[in-house]
PDB file of N, CA and C in Angstrom:
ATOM      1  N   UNK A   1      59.390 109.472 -28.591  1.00  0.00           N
ATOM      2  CA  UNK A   1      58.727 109.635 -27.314  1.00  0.00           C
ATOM      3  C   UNK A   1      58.324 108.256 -26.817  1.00  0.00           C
ATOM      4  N   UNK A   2      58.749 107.996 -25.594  1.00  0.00           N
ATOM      5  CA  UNK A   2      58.384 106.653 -25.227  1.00  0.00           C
ATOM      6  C   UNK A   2      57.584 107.162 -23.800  1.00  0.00           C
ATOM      7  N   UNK A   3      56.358 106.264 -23.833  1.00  0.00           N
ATOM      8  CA  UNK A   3      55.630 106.681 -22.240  1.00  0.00           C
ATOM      9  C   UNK A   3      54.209 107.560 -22.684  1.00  0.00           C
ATOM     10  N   UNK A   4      53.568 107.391 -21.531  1.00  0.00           N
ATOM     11  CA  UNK A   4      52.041 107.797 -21.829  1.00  0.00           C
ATOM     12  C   UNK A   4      51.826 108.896 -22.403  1.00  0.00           C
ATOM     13  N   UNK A   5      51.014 108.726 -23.221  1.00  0.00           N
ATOM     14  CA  UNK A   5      50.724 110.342 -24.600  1.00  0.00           C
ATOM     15  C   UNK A   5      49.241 110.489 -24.630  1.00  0.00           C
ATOM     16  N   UNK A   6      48.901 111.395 -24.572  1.00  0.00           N
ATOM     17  CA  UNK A   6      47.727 111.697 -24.934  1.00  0.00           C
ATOM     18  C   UNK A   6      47.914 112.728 -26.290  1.00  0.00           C
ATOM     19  N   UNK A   7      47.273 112.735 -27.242  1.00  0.00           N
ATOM     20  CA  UNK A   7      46.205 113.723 -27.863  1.00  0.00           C
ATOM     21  C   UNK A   7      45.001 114.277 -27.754  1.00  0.00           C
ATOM     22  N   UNK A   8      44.979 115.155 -27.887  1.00  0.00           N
ATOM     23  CA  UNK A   8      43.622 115.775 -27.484  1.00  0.00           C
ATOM     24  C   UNK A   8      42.941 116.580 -29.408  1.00  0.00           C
ATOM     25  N   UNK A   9      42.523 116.585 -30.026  1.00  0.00           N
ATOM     26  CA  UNK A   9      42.054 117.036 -31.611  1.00  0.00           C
ATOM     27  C   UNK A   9      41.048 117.016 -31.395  1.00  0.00           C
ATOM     28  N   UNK A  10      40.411 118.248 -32.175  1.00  0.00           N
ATOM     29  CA  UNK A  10      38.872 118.479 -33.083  1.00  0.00           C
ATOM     30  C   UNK A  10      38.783 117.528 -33.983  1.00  0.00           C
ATOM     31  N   UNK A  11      37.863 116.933 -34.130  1.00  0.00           N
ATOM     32  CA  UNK A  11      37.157 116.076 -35.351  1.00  0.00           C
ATOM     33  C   UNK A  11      35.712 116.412 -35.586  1.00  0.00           C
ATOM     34  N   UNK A  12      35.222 116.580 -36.703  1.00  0.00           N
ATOM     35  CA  UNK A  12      34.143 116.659 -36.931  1.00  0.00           C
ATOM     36  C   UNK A  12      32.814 115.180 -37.529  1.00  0.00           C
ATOM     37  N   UNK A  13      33.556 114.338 -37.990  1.00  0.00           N
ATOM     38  CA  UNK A  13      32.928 113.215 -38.220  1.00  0.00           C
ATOM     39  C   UNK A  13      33.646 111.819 -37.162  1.00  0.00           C
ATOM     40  N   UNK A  14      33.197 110.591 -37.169  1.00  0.00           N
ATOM     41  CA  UNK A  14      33.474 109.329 -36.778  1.00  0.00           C
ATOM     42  C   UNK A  14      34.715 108.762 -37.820  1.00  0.00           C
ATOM     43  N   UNK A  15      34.670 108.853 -38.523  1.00  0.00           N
ATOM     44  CA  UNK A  15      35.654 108.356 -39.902  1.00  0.00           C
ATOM     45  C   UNK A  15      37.065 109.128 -39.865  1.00  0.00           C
ATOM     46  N   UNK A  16      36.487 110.126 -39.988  1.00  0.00           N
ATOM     47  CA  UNK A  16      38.282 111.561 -39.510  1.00  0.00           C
ATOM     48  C   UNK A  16      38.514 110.886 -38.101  1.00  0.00           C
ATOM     49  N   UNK A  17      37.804 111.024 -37.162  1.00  0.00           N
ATOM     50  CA  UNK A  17      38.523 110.392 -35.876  1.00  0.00           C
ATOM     51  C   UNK A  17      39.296 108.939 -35.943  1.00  0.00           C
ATOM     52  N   UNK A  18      38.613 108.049 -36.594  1.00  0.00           N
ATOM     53  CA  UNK A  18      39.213 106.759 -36.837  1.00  0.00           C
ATOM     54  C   UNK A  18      40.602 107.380 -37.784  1.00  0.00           C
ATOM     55  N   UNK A  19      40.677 108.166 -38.671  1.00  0.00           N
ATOM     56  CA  UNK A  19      41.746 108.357 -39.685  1.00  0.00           C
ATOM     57  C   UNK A  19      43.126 109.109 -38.630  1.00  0.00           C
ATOM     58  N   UNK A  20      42.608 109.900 -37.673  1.00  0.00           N
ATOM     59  CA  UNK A  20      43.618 110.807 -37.322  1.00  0.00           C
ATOM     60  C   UNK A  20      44.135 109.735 -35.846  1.00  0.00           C
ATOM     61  N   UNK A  21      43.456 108.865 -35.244  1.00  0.00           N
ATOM     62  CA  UNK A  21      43.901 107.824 -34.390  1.00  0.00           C
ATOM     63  C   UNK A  21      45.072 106.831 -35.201  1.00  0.00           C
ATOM     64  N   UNK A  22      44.892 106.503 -36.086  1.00  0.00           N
ATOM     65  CA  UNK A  22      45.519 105.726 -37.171  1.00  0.00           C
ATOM     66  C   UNK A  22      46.457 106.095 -37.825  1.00  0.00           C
ATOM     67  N   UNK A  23      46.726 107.592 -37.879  1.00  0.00           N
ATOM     68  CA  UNK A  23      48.010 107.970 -38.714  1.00  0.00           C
ATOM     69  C   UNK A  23      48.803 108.096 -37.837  1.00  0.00           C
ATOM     70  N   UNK A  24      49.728 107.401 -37.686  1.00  0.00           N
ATOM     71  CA  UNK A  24      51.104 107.163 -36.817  1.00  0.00           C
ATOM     72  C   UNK A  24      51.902 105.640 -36.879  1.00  0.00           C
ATOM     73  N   UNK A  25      52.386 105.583 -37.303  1.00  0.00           N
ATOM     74  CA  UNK A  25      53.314 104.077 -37.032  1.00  0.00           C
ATOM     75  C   UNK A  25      53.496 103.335 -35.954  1.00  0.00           C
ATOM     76  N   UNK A  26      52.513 103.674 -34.774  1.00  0.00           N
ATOM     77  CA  UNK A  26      52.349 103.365 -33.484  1.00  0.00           C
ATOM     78  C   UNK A  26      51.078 102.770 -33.440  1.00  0.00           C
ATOM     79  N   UNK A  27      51.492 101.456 -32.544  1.00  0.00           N
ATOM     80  CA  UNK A  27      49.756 100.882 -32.349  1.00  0.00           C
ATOM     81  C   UNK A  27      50.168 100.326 -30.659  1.00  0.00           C
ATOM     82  N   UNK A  28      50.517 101.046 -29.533  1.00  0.00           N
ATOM     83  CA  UNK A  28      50.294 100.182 -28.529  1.00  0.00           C
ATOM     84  C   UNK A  28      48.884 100.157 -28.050  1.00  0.00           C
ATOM     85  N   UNK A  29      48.392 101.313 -27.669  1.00  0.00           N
ATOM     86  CA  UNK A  29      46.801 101.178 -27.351  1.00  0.00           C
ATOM     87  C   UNK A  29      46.057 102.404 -27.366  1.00  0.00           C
ATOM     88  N   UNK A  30      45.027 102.262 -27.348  1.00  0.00           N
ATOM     89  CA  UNK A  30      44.045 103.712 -27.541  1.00  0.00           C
ATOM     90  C   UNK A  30      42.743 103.742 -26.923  1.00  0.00           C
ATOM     91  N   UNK A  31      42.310 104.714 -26.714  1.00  0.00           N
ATOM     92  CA  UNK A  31      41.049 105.446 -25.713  1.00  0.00           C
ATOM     93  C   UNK A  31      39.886 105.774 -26.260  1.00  0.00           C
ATOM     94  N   UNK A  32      38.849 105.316 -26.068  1.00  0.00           N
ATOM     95  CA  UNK A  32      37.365 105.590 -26.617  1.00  0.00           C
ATOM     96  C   UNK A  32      36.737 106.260 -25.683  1.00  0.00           C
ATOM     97  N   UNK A  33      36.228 106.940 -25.437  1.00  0.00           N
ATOM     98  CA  UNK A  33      35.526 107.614 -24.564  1.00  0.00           C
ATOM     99  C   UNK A  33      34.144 108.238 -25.358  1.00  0.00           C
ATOM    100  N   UNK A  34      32.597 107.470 -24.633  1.00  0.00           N
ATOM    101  CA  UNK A  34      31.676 107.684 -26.109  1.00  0.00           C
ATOM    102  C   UNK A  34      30.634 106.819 -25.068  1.00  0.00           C
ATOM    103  N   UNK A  35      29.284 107.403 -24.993  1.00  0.00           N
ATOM    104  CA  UNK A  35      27.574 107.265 -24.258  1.00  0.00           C
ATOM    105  C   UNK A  35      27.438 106.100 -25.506  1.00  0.00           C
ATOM    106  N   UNK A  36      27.595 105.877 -26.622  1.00  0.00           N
ATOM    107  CA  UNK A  36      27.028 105.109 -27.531  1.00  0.00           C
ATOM    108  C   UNK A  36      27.929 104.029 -27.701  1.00  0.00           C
ATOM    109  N   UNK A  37      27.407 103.136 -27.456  1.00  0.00           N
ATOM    110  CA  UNK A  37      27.390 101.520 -27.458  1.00  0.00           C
ATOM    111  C   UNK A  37      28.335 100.995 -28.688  1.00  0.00           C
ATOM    112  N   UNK A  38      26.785 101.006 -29.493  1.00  0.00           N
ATOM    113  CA  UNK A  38      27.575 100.844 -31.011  1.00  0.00           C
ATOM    114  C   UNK A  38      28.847 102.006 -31.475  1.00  0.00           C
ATOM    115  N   UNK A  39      28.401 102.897 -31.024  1.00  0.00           N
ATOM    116  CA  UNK A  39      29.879 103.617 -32.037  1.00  0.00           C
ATOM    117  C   UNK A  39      30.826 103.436 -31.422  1.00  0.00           C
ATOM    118  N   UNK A  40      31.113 102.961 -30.365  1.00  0.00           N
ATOM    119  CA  UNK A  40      32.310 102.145 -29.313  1.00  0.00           C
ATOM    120  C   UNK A  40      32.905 100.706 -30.393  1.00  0.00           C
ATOM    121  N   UNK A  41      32.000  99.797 -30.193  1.00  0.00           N
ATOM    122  CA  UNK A  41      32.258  99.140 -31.484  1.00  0.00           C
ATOM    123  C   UNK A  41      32.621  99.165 -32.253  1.00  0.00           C
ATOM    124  N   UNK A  42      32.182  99.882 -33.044  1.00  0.00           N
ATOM    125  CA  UNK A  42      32.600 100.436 -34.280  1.00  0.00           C
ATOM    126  C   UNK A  42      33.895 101.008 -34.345  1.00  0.00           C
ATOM    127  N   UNK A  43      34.155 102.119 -33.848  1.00  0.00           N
ATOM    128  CA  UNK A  43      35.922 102.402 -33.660  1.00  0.00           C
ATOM    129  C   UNK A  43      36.547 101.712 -33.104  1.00  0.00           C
ATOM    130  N   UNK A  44      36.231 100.533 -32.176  1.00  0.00           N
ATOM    131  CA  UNK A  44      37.883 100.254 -31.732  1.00  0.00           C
ATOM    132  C   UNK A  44      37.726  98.874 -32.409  1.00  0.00           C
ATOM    133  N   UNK A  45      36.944  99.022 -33.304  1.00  0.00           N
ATOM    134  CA  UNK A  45      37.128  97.406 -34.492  1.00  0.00           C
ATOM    135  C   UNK A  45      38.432  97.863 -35.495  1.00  0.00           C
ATOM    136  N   UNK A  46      37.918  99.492 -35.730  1.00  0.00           N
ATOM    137  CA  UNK A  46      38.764  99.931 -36.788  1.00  0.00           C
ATOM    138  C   UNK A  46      39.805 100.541 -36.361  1.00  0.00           C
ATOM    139  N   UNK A  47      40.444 100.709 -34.714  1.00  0.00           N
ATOM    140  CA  UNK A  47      41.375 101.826 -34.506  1.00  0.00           C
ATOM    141  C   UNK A  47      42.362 100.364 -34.527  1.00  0.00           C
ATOM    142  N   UNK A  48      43.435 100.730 -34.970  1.00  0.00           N
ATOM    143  CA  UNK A  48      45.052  99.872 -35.386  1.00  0.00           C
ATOM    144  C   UNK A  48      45.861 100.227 -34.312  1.00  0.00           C
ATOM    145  N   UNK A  49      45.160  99.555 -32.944  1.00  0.00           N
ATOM    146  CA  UNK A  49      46.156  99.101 -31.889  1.00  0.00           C
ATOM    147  C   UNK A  49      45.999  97.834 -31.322  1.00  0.00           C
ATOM    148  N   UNK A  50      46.911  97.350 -30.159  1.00  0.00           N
ATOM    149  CA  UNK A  50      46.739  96.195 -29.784  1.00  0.00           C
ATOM    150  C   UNK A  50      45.985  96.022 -28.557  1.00  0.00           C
ATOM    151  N   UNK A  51      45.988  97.186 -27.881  1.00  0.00           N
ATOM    152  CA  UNK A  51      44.251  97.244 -26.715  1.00  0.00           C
ATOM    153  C   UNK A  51      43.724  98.815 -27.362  1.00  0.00           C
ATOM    154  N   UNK A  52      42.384  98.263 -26.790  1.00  0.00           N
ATOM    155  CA  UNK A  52      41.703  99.544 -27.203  1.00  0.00           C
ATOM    156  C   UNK A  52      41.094  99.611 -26.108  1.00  0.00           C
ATOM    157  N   UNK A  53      40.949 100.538 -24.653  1.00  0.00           N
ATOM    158  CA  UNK A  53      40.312 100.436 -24.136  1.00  0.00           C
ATOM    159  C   UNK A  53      39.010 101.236 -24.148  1.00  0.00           C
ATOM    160  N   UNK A  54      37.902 101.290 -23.346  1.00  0.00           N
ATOM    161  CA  UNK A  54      36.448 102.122 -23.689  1.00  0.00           C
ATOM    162  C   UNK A  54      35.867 102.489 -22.085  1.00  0.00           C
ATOM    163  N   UNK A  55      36.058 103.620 -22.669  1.00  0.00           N
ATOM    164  CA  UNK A  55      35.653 104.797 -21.402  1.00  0.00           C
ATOM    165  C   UNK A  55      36.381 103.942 -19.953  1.00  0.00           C
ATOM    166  N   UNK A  56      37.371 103.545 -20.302  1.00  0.00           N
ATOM    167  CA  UNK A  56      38.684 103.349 -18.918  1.00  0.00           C
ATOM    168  C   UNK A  56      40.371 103.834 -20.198  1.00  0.00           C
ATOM    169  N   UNK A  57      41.276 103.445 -19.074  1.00  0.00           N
ATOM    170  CA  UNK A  57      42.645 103.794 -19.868  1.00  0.00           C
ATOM    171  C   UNK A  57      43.432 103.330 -19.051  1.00  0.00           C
ATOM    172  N   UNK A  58      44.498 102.167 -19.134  1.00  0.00           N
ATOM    173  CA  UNK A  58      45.266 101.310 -18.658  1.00  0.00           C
ATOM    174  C   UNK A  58      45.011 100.160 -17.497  1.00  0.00           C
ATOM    175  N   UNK A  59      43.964  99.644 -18.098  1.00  0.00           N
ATOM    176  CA  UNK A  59      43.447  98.742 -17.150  1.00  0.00           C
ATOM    177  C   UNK A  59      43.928  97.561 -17.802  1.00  0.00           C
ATOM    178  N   UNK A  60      44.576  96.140 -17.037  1.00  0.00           N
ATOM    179  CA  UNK A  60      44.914  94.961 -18.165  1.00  0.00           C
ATOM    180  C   UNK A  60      44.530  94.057 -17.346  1.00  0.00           C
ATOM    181  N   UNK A  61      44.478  92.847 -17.895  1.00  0.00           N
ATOM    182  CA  UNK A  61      44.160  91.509 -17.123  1.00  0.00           C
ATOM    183  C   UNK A  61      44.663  90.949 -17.300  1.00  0.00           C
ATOM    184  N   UNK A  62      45.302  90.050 -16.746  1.00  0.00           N
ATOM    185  CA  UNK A  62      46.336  88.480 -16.755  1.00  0.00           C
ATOM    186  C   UNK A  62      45.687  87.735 -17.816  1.00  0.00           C
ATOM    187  N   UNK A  63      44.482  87.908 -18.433  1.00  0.00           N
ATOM    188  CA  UNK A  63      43.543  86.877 -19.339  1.00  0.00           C
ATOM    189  C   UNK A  63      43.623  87.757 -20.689  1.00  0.00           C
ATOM    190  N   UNK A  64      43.847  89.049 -20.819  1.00  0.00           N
ATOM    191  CA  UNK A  64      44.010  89.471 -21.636  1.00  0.00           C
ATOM    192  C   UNK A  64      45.394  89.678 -22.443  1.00  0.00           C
ATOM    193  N   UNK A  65      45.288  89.141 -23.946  1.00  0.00           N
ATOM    194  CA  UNK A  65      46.523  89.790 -24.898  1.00  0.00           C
ATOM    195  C   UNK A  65      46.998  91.004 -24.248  1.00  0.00           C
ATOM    196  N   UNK A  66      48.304  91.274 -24.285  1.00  0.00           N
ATOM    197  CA  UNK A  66      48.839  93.092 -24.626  1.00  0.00           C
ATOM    198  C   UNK A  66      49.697  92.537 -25.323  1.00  0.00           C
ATOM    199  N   UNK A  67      49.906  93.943 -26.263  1.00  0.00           N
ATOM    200  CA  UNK A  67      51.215  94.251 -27.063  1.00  0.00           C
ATOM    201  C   UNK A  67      50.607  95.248 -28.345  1.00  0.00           C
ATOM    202  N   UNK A  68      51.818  95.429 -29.417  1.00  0.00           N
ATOM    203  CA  UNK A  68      50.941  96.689 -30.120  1.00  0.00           C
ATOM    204  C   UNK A  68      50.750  95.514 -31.464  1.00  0.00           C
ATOM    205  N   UNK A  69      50.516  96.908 -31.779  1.00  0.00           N
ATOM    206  CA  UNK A  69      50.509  96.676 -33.885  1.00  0.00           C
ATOM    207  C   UNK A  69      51.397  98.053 -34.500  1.00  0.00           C
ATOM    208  N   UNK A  70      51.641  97.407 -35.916  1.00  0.00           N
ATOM    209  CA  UNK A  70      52.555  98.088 -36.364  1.00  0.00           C
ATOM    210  C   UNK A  70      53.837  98.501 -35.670  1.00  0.00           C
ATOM    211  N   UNK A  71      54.982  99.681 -35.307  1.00  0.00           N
ATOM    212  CA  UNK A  71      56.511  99.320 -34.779  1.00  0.00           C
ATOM    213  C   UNK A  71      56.178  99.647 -33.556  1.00  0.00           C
ATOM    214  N   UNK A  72      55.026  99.185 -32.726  1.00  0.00           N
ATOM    215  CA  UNK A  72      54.685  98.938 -31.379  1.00  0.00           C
ATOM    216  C   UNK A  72      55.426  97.295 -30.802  1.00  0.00           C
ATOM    217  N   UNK A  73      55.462  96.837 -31.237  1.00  0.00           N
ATOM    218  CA  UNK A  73      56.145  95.736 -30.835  1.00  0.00           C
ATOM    219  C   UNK A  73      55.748  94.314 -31.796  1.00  0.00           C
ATOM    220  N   UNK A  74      56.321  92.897 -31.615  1.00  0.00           N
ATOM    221  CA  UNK A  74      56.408  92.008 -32.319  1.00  0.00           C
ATOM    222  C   UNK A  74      55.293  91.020 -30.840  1.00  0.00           C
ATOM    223  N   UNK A  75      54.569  90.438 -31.251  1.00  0.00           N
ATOM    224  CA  UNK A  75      54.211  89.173 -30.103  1.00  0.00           C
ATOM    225  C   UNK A  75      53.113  89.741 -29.276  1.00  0.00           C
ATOM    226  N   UNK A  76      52.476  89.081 -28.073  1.00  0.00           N
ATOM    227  CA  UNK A  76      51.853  89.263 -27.036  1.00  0.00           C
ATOM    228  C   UNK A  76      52.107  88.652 -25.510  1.00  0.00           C
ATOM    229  N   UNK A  77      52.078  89.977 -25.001  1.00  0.00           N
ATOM    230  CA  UNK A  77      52.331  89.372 -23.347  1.00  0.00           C
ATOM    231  C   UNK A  77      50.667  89.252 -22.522  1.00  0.00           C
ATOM    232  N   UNK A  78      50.866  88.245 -21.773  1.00  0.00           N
ATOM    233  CA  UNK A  78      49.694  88.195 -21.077  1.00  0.00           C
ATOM    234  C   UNK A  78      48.965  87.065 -21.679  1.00  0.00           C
ATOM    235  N   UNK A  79      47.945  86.612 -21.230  1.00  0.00           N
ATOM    236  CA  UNK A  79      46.937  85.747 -21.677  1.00  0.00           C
ATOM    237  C   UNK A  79      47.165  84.655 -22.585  1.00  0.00           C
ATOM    238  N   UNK A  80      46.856  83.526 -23.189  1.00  0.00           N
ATOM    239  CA  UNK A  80      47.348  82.391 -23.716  1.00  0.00           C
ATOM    240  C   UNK A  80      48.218  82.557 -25.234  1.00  0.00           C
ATOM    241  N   UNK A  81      48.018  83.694 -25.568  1.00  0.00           N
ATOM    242  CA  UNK A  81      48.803  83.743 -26.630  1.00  0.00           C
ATOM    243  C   UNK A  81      50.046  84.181 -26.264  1.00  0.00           C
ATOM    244  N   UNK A  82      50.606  84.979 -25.180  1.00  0.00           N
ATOM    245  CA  UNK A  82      51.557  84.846 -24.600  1.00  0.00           C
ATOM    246  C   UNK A  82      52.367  83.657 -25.269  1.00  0.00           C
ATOM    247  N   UNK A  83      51.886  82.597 -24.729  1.00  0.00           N
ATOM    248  CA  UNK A  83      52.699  81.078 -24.651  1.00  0.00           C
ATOM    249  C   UNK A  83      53.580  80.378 -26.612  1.00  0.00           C
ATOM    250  N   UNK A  84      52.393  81.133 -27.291  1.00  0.00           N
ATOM    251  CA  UNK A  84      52.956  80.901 -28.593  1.00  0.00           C
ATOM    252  C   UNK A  84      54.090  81.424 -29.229  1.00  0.00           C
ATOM    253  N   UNK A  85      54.752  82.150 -28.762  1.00  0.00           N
ATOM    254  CA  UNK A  85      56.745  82.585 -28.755  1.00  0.00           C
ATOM    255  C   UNK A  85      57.187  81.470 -28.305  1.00  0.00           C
ATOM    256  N   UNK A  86      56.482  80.396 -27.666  1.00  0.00           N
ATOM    257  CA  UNK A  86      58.159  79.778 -26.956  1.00  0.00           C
ATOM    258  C   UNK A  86      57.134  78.161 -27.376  1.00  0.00           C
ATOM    259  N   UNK A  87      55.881  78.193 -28.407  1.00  0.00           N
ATOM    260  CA  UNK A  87      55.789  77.144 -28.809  1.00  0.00           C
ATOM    261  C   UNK A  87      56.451  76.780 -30.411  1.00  0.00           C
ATOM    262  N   UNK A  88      56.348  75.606 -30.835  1.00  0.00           N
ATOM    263  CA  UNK A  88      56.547  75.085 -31.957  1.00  0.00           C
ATOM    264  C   UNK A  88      55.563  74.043 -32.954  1.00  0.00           C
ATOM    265  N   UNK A  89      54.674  73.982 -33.303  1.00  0.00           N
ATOM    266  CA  UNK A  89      53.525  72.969 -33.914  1.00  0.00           C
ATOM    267  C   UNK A  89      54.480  71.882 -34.703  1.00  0.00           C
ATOM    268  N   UNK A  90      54.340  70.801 -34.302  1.00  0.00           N
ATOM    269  CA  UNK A  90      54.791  69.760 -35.196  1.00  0.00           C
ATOM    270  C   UNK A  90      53.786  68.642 -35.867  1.00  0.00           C
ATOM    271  N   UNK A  91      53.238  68.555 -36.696  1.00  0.00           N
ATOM    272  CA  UNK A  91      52.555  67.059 -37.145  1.00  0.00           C
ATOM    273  C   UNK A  91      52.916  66.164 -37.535  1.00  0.00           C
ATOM    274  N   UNK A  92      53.299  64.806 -36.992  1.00  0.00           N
ATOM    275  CA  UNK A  92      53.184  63.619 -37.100  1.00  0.00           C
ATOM    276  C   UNK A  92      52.387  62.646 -37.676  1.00  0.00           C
ATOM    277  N   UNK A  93      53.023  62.255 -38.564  1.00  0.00           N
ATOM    278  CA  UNK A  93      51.265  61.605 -39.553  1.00  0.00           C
ATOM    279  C   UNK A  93      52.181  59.909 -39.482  1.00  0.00           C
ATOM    280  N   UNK A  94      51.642  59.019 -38.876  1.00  0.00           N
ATOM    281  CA  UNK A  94      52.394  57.379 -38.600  1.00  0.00           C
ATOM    282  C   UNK A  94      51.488  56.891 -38.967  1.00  0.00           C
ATOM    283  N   UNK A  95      52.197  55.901 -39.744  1.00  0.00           N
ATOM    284  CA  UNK A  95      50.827  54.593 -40.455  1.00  0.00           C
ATOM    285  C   UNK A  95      51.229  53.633 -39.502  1.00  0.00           C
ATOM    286  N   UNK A  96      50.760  53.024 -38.716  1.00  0.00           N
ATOM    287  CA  UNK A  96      50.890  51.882 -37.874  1.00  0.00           C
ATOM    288  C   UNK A  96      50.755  51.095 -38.720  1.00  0.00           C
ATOM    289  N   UNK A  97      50.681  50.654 -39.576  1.00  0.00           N
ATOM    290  CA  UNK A  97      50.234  49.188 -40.122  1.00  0.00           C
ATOM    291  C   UNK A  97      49.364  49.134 -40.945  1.00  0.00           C
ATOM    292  N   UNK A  98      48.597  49.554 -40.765  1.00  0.00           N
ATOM    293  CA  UNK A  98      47.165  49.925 -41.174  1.00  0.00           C
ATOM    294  C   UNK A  98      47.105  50.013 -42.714  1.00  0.00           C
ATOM    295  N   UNK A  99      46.460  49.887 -43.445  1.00  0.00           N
ATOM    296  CA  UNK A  99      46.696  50.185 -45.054  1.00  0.00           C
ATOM    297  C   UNK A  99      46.271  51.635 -45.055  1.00  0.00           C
ATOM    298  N   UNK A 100      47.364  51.633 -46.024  1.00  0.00           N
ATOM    299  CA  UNK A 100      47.171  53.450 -46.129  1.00  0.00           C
ATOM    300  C   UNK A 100      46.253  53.795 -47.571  1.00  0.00           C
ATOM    301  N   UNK A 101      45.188  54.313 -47.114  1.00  0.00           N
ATOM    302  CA  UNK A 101      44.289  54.716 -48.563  1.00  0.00           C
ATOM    303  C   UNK A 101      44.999  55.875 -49.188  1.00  0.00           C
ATOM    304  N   UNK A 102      45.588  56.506 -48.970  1.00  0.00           N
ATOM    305  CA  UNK A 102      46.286  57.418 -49.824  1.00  0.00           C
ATOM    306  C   UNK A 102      47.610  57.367 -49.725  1.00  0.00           C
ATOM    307  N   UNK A 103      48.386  57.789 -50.864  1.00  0.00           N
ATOM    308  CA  UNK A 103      48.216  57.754 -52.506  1.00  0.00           C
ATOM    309  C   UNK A 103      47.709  56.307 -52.788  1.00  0.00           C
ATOM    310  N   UNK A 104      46.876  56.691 -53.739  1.00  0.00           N
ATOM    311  CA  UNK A 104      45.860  55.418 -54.489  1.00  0.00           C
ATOM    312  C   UNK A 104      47.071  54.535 -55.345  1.00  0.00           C
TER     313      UNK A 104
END
């Protein structure tokens, strides 16, 4: 199934809800909907996607990461990590001249 899904499940605790959000091999994004602050927190620290949004659902920002976790996808579009697919880190370490204190 590709394209917007909802579930709708009974849960009786915070922990089963985090467990039954989580069982799937899918992490593009997921929905909190919840009056309490902290327990907002709290689940979308622990729900295994790559947005989590809270009490909204498909809202994104040019400043924000997207992409998933797990066989949701590889990388991030959007926001500065975007840019790290098409970078490369190189370090250069040059002794000008200078005496080099290491190796002794």
């Amino acid at each position: 199934i590709f394209g917007p899904v909802i579930c709708v499940g009974k849960f009786e605790t915070e922990e089963e809800a985090i467990d039954l959000a989580n069982d799937t091999p899918y992490g593009l994004g997921a929905a909190i909907y919840s009056n309490d602050g902290g327990q907002c927190i709290r689940v979308s620290a622990r729900i295994d996607a790559g947005t989590v949004w809270i009490n909204q659902y498909g809202v994104l920002s040019n400043q924000s990461p997207f992409g998933g976790y797990k066989m949701s996808g590889i990388g991030r579009e959007l926001g500065s990590q975007a840019l790290s697919g098409y970078l490369e880190t190189k370090s250069v370490l040059w002794n000008v001249g200078e005496q080099a204190y290491w190796p002794l």
